[in-house]
Protein backbone atom coordinates (compact mmCIF):
# COMPACT_ATOMS: atom_id res chain seq x y z
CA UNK A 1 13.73 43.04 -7.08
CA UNK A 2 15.56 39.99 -8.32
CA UNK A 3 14.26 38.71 -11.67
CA UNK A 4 14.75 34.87 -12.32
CA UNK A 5 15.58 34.23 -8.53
CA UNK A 6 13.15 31.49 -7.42
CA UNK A 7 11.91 32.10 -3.42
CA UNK A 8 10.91 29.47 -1.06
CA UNK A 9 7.43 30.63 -1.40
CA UNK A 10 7.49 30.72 -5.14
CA UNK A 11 8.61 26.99 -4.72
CA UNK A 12 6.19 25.99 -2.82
CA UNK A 13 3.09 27.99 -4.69
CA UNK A 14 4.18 26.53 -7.81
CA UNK A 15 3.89 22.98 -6.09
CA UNK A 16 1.07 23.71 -4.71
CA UNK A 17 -0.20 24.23 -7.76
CA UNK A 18 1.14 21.57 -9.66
CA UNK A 19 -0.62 19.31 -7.04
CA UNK A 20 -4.31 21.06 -7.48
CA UNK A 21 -3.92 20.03 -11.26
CA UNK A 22 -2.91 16.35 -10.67
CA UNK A 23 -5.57 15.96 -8.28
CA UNK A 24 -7.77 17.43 -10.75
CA UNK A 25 -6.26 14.63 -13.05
CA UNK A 26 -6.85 12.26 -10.43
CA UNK A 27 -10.08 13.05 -9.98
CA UNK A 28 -11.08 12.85 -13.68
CA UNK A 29 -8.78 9.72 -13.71
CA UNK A 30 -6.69 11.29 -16.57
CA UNK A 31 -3.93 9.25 -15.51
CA UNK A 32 -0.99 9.79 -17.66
CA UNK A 33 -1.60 13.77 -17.77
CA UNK A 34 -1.56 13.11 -13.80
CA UNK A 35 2.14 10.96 -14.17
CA UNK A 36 3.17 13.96 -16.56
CA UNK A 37 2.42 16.41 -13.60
CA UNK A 38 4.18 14.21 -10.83
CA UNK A 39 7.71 14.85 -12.68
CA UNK A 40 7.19 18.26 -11.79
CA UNK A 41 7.79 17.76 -8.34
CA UNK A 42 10.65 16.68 -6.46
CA UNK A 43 11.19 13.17 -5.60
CA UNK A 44 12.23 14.27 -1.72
CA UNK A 45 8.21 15.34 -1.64
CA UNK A 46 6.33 12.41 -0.12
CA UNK A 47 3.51 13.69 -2.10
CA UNK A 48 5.56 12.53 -5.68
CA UNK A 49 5.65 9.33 -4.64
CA UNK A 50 1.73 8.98 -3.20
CA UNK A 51 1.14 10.68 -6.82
CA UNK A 52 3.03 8.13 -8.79
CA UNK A 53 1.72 5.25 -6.76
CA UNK A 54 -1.87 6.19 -7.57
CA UNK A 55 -1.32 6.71 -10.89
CA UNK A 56 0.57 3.44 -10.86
CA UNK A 57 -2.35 1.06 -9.38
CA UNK A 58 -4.78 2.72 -12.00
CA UNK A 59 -2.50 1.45 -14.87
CA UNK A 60 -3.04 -2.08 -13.14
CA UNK A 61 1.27 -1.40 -12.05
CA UNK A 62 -0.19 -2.95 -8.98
CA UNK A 63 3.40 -3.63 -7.98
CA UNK A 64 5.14 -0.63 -8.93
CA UNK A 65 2.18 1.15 -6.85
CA UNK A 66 3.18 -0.64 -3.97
CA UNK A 67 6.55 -0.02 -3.63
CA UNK A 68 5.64 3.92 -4.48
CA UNK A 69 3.23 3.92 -1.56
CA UNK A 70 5.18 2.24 0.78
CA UNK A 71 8.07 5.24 0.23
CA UNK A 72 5.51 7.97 0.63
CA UNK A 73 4.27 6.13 3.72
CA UNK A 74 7.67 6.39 5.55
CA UNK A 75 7.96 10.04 4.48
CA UNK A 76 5.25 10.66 6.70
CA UNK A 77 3.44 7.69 8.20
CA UNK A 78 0.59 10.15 9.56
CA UNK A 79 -0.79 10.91 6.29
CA UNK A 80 -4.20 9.06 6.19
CA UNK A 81 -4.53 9.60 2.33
CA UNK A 82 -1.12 7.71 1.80
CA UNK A 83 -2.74 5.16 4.63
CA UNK A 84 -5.98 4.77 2.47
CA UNK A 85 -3.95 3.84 -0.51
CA UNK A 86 -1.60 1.21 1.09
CA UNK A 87 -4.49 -0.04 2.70
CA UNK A 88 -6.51 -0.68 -1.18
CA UNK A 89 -3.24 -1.92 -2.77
CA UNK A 90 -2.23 -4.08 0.40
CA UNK A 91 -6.00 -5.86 0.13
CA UNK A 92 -5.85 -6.03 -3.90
CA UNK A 93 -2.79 -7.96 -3.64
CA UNK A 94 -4.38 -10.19 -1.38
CA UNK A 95 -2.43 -8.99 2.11
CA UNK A 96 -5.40 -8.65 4.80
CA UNK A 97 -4.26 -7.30 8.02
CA UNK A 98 -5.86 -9.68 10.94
CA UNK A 99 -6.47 -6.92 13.28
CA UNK A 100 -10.09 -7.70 13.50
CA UNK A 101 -9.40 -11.22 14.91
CA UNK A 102 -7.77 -10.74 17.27
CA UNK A 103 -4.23 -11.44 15.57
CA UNK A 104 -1.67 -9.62 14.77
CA UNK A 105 0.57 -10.42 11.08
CA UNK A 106 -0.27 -10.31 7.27
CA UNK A 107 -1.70 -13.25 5.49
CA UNK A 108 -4.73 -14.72 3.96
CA UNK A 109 -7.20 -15.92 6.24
CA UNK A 110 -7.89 -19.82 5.51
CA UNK A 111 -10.22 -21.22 8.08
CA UNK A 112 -9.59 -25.04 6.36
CA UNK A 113 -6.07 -24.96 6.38
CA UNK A 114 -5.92 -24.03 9.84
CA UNK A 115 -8.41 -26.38 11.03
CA UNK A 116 -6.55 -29.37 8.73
CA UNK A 117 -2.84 -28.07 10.34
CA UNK A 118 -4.85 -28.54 14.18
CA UNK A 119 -6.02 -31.63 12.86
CA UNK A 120 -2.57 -32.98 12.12
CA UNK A 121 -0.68 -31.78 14.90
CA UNK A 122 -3.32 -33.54 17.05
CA UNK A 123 -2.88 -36.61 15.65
CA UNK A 124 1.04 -36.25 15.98
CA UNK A 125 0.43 -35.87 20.02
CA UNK A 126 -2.23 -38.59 20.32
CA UNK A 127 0.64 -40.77 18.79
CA UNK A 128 2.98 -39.98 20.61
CA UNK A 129 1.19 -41.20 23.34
CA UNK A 130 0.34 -44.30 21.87
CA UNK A 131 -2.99 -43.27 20.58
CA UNK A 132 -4.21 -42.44 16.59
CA UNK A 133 -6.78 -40.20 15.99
CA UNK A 134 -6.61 -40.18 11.90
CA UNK A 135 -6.10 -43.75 11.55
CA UNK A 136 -4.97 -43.76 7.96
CA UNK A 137 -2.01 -41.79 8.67
């Protein structure tokens, strides 16, 4: 046999196991023995980057951990555990998804301003047709 040659499957066992220990990190939140891990693997493994990212937002990097997640999300946009984490950093930095009303966008949610932007746009149409509905303006 081959001594030194590195197989596929030797590859991948030894990232397999590389992963089991940063998740281990992860889950002990031993987070730069976790980043250590990460620059085992190869940065063409979504995984590196879902990794980093995590490691990242626990540091408070919340922007660094963004742009990490977002990478690992197009390397494989089914992954709900690369999901979950765009999700939590999407809502930390203050980017709610208005799915449940009805709409369809990013933004915050600001019931006032909307209601003072109607408000003014009425009032622009009710004088335009000679009317005023805010009459100090």
């Amino acid at each position: 046999m081959n001594e030194g040659v590195v197989t596929l499957d030797t590859y991948y066992n030894q990232n397999a196991d590389i992963k089991a220990e940063i998740r281990k990190c992860m889950q002990r939140n031993l987070i730069d023995d976790a980043l250590s891990l990460t620059e085992q693997l190869d940065d063409s493994d979504p995984d590196f980057y879902f990794f980093q990212a995590w490691a990242f937002a626990e540091k408070g990097w919340t922007q660094r951990a963004r742009e990490y997640a977002r990478i690992a999300m197009q390397m494989d946009n089914a992954n709900a555990e690369y999901a979950a984490l765009w999700n939590r950093l999407d809502n930390q930095a203050g980017h709610v998804y208005k799915a449940q009303s009805g709409r369809q966008g990013y933004g915050r949610d600001c019931g006032c301003c909307e209601m003072a932007s109607c408000l003014v746009c009425s009032d622009c149409c009710c004088e335009s047709m000679g009317g005023d509905l805010i009459t100090c303006c």
